[in-house]
Protein backbone atom coordinates (compact mmCIF):
# COMPACT_ATOMS: atom_id res chain seq x y z
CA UNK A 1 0.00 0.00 0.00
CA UNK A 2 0.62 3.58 -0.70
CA UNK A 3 1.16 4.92 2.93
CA UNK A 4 1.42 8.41 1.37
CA UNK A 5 -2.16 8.24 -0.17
CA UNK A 6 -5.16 7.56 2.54
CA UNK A 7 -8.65 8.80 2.25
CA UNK A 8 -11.76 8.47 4.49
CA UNK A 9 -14.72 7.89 3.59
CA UNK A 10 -18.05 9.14 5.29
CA UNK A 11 -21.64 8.30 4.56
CA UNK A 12 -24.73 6.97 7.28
CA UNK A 13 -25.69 4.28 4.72
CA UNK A 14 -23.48 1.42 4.70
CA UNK A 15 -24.31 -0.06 1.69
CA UNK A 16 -23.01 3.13 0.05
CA UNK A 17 -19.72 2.96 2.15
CA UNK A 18 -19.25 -0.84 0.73
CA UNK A 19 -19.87 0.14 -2.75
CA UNK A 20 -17.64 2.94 -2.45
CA UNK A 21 -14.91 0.17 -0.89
CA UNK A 22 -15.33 -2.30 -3.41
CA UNK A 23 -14.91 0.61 -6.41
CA UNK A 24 -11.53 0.92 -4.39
CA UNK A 25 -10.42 -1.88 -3.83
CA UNK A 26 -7.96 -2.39 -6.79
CA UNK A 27 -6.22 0.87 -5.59
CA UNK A 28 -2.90 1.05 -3.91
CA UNK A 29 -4.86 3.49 -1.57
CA UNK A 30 -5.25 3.35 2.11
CA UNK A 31 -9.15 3.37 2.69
CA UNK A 32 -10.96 4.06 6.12
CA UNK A 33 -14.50 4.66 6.45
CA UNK A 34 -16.67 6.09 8.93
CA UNK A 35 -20.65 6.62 9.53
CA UNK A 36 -20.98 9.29 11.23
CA UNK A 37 -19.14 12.73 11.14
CA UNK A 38 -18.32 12.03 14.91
CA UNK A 39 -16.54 8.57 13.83
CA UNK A 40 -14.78 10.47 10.82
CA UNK A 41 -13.30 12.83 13.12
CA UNK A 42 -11.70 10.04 15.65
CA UNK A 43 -9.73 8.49 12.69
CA UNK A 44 -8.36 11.92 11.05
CA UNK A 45 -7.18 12.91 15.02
CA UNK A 46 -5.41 9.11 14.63
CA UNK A 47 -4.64 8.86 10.99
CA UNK A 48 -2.62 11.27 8.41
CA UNK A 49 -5.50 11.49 6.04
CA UNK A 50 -4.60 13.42 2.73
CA UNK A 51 -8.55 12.81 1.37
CA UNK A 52 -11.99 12.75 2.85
CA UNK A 53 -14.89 11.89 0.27
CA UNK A 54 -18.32 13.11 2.65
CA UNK A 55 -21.99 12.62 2.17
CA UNK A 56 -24.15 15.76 2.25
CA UNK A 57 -27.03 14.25 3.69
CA UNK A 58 -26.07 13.16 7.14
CA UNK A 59 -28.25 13.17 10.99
CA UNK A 60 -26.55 15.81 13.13
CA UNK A 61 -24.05 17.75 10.61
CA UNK A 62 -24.83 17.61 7.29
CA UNK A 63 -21.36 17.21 4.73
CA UNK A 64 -20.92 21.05 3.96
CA UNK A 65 -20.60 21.39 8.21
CA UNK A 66 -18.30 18.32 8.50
CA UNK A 67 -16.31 19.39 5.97
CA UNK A 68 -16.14 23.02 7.06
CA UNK A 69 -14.57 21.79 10.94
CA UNK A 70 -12.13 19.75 8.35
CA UNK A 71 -10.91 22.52 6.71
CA UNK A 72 -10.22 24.66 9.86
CA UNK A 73 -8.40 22.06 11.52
CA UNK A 74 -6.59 20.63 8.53
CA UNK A 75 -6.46 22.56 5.73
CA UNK A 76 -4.11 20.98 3.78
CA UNK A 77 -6.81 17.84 3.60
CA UNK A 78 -8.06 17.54 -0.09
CA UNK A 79 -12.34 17.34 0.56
CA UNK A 80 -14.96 16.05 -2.07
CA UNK A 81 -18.28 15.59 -1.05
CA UNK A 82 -21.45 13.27 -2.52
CA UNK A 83 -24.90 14.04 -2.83
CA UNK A 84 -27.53 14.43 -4.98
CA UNK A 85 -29.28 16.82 -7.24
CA UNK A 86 -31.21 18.66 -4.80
CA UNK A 87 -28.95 19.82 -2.71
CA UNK A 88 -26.44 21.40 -5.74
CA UNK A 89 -27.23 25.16 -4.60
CA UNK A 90 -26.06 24.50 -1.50
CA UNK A 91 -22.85 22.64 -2.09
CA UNK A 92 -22.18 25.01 -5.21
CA UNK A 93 -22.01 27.61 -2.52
CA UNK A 94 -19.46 25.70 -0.61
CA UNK A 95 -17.31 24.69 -3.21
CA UNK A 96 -16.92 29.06 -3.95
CA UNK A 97 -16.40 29.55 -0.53
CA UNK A 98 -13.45 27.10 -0.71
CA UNK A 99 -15.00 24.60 1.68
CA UNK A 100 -15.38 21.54 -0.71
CA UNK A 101 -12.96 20.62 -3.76
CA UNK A 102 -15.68 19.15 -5.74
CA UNK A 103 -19.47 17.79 -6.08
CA UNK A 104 -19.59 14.38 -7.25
CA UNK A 105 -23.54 13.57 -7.60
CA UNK A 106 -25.32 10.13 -6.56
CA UNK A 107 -25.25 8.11 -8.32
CA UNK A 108 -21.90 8.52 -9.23
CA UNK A 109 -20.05 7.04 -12.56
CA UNK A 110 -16.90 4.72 -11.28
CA UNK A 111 -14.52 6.13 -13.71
CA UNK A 112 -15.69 9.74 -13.20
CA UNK A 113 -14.73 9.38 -9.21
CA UNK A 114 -11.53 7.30 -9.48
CA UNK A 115 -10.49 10.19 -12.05
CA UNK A 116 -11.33 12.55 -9.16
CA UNK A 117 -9.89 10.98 -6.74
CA UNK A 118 -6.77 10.82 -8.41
CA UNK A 119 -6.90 14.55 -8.94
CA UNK A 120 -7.20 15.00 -5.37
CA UNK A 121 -4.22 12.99 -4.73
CA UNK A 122 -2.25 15.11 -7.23
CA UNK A 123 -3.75 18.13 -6.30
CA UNK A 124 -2.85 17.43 -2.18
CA UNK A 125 0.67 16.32 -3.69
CA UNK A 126 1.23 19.78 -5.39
CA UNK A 127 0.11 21.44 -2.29
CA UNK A 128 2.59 19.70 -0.28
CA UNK A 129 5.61 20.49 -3.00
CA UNK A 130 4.50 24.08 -3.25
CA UNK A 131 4.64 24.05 0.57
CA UNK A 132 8.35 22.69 0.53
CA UNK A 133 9.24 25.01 -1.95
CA UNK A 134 8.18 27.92 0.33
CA UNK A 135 10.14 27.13 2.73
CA UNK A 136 12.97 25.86 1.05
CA UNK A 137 12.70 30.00 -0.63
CA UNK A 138 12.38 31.55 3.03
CA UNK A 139 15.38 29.71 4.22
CA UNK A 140 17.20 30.76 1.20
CA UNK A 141 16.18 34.20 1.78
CA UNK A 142 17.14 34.13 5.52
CA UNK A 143 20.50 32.63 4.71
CA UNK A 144 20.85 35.43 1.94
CA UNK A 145 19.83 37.88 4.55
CA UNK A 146 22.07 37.03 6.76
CA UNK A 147 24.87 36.79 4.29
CA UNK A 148 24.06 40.62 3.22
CA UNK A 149 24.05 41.73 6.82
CA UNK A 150 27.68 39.70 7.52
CA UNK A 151 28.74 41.29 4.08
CA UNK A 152 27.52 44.51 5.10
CA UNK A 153 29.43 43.96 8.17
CA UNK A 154 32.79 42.88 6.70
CA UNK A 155 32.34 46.08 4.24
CA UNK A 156 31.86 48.71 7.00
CA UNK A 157 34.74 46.74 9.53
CA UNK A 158 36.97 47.01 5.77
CA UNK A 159 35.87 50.68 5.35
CA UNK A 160 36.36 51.33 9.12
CA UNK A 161 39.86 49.89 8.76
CA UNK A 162 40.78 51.71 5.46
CA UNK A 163 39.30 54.87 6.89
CA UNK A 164 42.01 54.64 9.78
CA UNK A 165 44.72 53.62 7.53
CA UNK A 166 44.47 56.44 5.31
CA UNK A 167 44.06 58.60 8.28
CA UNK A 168 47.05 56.99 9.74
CA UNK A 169 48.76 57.37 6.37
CA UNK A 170 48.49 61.19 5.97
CA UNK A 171 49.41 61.70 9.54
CA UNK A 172 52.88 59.93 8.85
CA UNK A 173 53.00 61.60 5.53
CA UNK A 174 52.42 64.93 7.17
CA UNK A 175 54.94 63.92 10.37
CA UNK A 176 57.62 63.06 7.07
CA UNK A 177 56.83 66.41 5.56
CA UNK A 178 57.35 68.30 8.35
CA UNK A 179 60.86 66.55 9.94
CA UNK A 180 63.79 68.85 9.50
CA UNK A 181 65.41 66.45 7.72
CA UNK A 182 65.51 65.51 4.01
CA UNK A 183 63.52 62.24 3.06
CA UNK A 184 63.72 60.55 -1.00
CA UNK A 185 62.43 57.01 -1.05
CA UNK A 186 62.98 54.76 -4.06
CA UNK A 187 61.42 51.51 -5.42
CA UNK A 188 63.18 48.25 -7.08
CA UNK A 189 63.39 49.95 -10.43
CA UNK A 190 64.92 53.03 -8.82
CA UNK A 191 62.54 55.35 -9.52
CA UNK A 192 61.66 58.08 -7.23
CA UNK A 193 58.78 57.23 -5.19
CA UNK A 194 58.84 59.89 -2.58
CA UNK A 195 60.47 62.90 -1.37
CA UNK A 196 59.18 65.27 1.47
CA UNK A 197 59.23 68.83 1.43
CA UNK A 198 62.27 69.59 3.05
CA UNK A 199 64.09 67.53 0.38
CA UNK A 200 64.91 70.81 -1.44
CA UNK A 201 67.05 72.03 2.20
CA UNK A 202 69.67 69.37 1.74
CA UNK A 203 70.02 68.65 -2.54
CA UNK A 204 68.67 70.66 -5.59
CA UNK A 205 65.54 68.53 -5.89
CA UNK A 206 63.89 70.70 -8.81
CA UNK A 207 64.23 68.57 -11.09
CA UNK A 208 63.62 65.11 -9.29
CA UNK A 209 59.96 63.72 -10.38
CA UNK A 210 57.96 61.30 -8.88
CA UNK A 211 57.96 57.92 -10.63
CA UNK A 212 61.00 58.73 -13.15
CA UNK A 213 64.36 57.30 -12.64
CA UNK A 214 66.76 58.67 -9.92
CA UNK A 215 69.48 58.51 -12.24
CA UNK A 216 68.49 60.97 -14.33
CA UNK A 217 67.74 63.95 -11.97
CA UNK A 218 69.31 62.95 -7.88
CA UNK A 219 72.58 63.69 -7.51
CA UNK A 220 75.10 60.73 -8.42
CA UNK A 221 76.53 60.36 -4.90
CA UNK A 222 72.91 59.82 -3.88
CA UNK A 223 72.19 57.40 -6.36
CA UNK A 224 75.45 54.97 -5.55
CA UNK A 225 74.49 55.45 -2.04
CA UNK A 226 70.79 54.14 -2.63
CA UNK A 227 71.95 51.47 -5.02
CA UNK A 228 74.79 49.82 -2.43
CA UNK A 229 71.98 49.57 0.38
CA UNK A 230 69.67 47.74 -2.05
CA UNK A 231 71.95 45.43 -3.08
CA UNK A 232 73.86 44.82 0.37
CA UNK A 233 70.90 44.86 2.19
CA UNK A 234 72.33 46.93 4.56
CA UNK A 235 71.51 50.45 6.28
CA UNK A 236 74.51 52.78 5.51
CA UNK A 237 76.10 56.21 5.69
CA UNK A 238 78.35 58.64 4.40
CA UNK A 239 78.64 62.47 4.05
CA UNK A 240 77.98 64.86 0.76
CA UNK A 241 79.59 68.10 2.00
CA UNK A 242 82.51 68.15 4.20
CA UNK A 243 82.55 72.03 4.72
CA UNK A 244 78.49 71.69 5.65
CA UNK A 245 78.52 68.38 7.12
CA UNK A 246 75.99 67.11 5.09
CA UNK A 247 75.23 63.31 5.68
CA UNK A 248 72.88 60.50 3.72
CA UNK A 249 71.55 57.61 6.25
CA UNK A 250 70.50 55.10 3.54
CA UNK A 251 68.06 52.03 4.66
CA UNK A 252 67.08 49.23 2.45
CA UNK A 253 63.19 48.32 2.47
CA UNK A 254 61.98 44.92 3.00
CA UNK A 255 62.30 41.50 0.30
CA UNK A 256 64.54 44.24 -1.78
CA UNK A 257 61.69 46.70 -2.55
CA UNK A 258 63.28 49.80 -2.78
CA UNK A 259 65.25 51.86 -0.18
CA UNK A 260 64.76 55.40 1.96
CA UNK A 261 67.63 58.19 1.96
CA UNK A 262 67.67 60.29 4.96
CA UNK A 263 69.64 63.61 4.29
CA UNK A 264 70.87 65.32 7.63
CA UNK A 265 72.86 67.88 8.49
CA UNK A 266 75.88 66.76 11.01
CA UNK A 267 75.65 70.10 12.53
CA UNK A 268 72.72 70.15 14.73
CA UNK A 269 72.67 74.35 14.87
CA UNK A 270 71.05 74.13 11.57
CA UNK A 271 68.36 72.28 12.88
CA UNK A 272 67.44 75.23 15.39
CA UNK A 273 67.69 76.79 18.94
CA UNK A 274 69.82 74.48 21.36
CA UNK A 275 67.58 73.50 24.44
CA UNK A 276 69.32 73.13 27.92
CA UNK A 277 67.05 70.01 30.03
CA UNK A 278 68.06 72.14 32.62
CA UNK A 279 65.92 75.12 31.32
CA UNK A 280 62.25 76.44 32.19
């Protein structure tokens, strides 16, 4: 048997109820039946019923009724009811007010109900897919959700981070700018990268550009200076201008990127006013 396809049937006659079993009873479906809309409702509270099939006609609650309470409490349940001509306007009313799937009239032609029954299996089956689909889509859109809000989060934390590295950046470029002493970095290729403003204190930097060669416009002395600490790998030093003291600190940079010249003056009374710790 087909576990996954069970339908209850509900009429007061019972010879209706066996014809109704017998019509059936080729089906893979699992069949219960019931005479009175009180014994229908004891096997849907114990059974997973995806069909009921429901007279109209019935002592205490009619079909329409029973069906009704069926709907409210499980809606999903696929719900056809039987009857005959006389009570159409009625159940034509139900059916619009989404209460019933569909009238079958007594008597009823076999192949005409098997066929609707069948729908109602397919019908409760698309119901159910349509159902895992909807929540298969709001669990995608939670997990989307909460993959904006982490992106969102990474983005602002990134811009956060960038913000204070740039701010960081211009504060040292500003603290370079403004150090009384000379300052001409250089990458790999030896070009000029950067040069402070008080660059033009120590050499004749007018014609040194950023991003062209150092050989073409730094003094030569400068240039064998940055060119031995790149390849030795070593910070060293020398002096420019014996009568003014003038001295080059040169540093290589990291994995052979490049190198920094520092250009300072060995006499410090160029630099300014001498301070005495002991003064107030």
């Amino acid at each position: 048997m087909n576990n996954n396809n069970s339908l209850l049937l509900v009429d007061d006659e019972p010879n209706v109820l066996k014809s109704l079993r017998r019509l059936l009873i080729d089906t893979n479906y699992n069949v219960y039946s019931a005479e009175s809309a009180e014994n229908a409702w004891s096997i849907l509270e114990k059974e997973s019923i995806q069909l009921v099939i429901s007279d109209y006609r019935m002592p205490g609650m009619n079909g329409v009724e029973f069906l009704k309470k069926v709907r409210d409490k499980y809606p999903k349940t696929i719900r056809i009811i039987l009857s005959g001509y006389a009570d159409v306007m009625a159940i034509v009313e139900a059916i619009n007010d989404g209460q019933v799937y569909r009238f079958i009239p007594k008597p009823w032609n076999d192949q005409e109900l098997l066929t609707s029954i069948l729908r109602a299996f397919e019908q409760y089956k698309l119901q159910e897919e349509n159902t895992k689909l909807y929540v298969e889509l709001q669990k995608r859109n939670a997990e989307l959700q909460d993959l904006a809000k982490n992106l969102e989060e990474k983005v602002a934390a990134r811009t956060r981070d960038l913000e204070l590295k740039n701010r960081a950046l211009l504060i040292s470029q500003n603290i370079m700018s403004m150090l009384p002493v000379g300052v001409i970095g250089v990458d790999s290729y030896e070009n000029v990268v950067y040069m402070n403003s008080s660059l033009p204190n120590f050499i004749n930097a007018d014609d040194i550009r950023l991003g062209l060669p150092m050989g073409d416009t730094v003094p030569e002395e400068v240039v064998s200076a940055l060119n031995h600490s790149m390849k030795q790998m070593k910070t060293i030093y020398t002096t420019m201008e014996k009568e003014n003291a003038l001295g080059i600190i040169c540093t290589p940079l990291p994995s052979g990127k490049g190198a920094i010249g520092v250009f300072v003056y060995l006499d410090m009374q160029k630099y300014g006013q001498f301070y005495n710790f002991g003064d107030k």
